[in-house]
Protein backbone atom coordinates (compact mmCIF):
# COMPACT_ATOMS: atom_id res chain seq x y z
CA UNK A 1 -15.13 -61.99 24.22
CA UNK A 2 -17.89 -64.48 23.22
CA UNK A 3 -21.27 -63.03 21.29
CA UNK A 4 -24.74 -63.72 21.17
CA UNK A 5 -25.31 -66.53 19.04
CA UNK A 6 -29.17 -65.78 19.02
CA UNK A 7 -28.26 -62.05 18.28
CA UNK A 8 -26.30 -63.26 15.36
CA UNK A 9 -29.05 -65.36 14.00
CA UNK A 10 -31.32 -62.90 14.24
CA UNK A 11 -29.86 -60.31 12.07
CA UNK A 12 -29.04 -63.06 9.51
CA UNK A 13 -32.28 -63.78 9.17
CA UNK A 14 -33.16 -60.15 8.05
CA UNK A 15 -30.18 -59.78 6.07
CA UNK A 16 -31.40 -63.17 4.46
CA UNK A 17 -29.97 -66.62 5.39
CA UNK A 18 -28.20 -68.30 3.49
CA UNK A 19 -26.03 -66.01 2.48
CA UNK A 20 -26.68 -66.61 -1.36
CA UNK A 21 -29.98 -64.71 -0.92
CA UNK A 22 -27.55 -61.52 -0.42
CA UNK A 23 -24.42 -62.51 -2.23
CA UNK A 24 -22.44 -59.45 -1.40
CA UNK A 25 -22.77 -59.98 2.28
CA UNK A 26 -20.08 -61.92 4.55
CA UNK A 27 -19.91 -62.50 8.28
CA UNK A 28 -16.45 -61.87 9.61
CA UNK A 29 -15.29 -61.81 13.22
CA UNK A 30 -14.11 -58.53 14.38
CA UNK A 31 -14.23 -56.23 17.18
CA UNK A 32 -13.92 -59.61 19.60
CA UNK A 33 -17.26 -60.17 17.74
CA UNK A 34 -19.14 -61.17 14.73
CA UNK A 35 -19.29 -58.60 12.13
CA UNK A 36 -21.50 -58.46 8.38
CA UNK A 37 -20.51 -56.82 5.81
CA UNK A 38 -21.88 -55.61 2.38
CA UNK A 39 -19.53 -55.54 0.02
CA UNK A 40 -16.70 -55.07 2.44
CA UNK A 41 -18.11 -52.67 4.21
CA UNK A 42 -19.26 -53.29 7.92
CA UNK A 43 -22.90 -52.74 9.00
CA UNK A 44 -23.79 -54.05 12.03
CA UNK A 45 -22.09 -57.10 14.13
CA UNK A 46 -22.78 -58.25 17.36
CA UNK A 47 -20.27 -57.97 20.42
CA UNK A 48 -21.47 -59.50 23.88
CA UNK A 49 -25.13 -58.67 23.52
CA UNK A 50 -25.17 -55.77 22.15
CA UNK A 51 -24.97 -54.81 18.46
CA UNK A 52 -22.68 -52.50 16.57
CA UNK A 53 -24.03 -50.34 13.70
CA UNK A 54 -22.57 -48.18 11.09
CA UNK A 55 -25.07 -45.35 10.33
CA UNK A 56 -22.73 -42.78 9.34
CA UNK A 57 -21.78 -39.30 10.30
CA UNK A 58 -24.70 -37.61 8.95
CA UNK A 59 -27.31 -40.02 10.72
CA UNK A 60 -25.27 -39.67 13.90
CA UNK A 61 -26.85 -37.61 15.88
CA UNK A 62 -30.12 -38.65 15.15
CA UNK A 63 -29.27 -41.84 16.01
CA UNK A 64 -28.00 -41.15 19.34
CA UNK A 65 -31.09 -39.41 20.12
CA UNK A 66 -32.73 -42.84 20.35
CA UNK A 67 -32.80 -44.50 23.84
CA UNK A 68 -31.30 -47.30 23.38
CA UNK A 69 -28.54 -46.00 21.15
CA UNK A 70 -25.05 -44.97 22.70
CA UNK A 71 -21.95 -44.05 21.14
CA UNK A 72 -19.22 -46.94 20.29
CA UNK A 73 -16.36 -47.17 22.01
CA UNK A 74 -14.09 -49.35 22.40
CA UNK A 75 -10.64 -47.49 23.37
CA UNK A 76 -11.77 -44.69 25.59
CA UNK A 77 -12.71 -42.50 22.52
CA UNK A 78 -16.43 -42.84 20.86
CA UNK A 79 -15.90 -44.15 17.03
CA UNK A 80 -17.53 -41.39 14.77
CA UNK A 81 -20.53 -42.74 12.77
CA UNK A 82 -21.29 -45.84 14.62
CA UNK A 83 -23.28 -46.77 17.80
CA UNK A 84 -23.78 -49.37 20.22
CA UNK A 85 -27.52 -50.87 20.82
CA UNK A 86 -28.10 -52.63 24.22
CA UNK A 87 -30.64 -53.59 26.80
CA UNK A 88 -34.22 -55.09 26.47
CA UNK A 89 -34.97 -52.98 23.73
CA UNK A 90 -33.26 -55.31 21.13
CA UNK A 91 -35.66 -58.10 22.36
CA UNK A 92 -37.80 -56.00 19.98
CA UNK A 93 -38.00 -57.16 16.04
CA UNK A 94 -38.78 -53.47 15.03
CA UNK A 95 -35.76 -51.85 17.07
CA UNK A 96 -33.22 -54.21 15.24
CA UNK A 97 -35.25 -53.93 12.09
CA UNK A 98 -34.61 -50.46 12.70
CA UNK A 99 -31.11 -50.79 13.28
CA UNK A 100 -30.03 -53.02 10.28
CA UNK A 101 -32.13 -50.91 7.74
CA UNK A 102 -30.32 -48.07 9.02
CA UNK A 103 -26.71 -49.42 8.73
CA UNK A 104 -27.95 -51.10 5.16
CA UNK A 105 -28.63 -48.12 3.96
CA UNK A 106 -25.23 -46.60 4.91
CA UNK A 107 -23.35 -49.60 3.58
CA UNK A 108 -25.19 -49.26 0.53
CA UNK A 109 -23.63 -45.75 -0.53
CA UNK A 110 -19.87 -46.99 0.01
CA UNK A 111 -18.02 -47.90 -2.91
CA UNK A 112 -17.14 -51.94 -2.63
CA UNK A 113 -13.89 -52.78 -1.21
């Protein structure tokens, strides 16, 4: 499965592009996808056009309870902790500002791996 390039460049440019301007992040592809990671751990990533975040159990349900939030799954059973962002609404800077902030943050309180 192919991704959205523009997506993609999107989030690296709020995640800071080049990559030197955040040293401890890395794109790998995953997921049939691209994927970023901070310090190992995955945040966000882009499969199709729609993005993948990792907000974590506790911000779960609170992230569901935005519209254009739905759980992720991929194999018939929804992946605690992370969600799947579609539609127009990711047209809009703020919503995937909103989106990579949150999964940031996450990343930000795993230990490196």
């Amino acid at each position: 499965m192919a991704y959205d390039e523009g997506l993609a460049q999107r989030i690296r440019e709020r995640l800071g592009d080049p990559p030197g301007d955040r040293p401890a992040l890395t794109e790998k592809r995953m997921f049939g996808g691209l994927s970023f990671l901070l310090r190992g751990n995955m945040t966000v990533g882009v499969v199709g056009d729609e993005l993948i975040a990792r907000v974590g159990p506790e911000a779960a349900e609170a992230a569901l309870a935005r519209p254009e939030a739905r759980p992720m799954d991929f194999t018939g059973r929804p992946m605690r902790g992370w969600v799947t962002v579609g539609g127009p609404a990711l047209a809009e800077d703020p919503v995937l500002e909103y989106w990579i902030t949150t999964a940031l943050a996450f990343a930000e309180t795993l230990p490196p791996k």
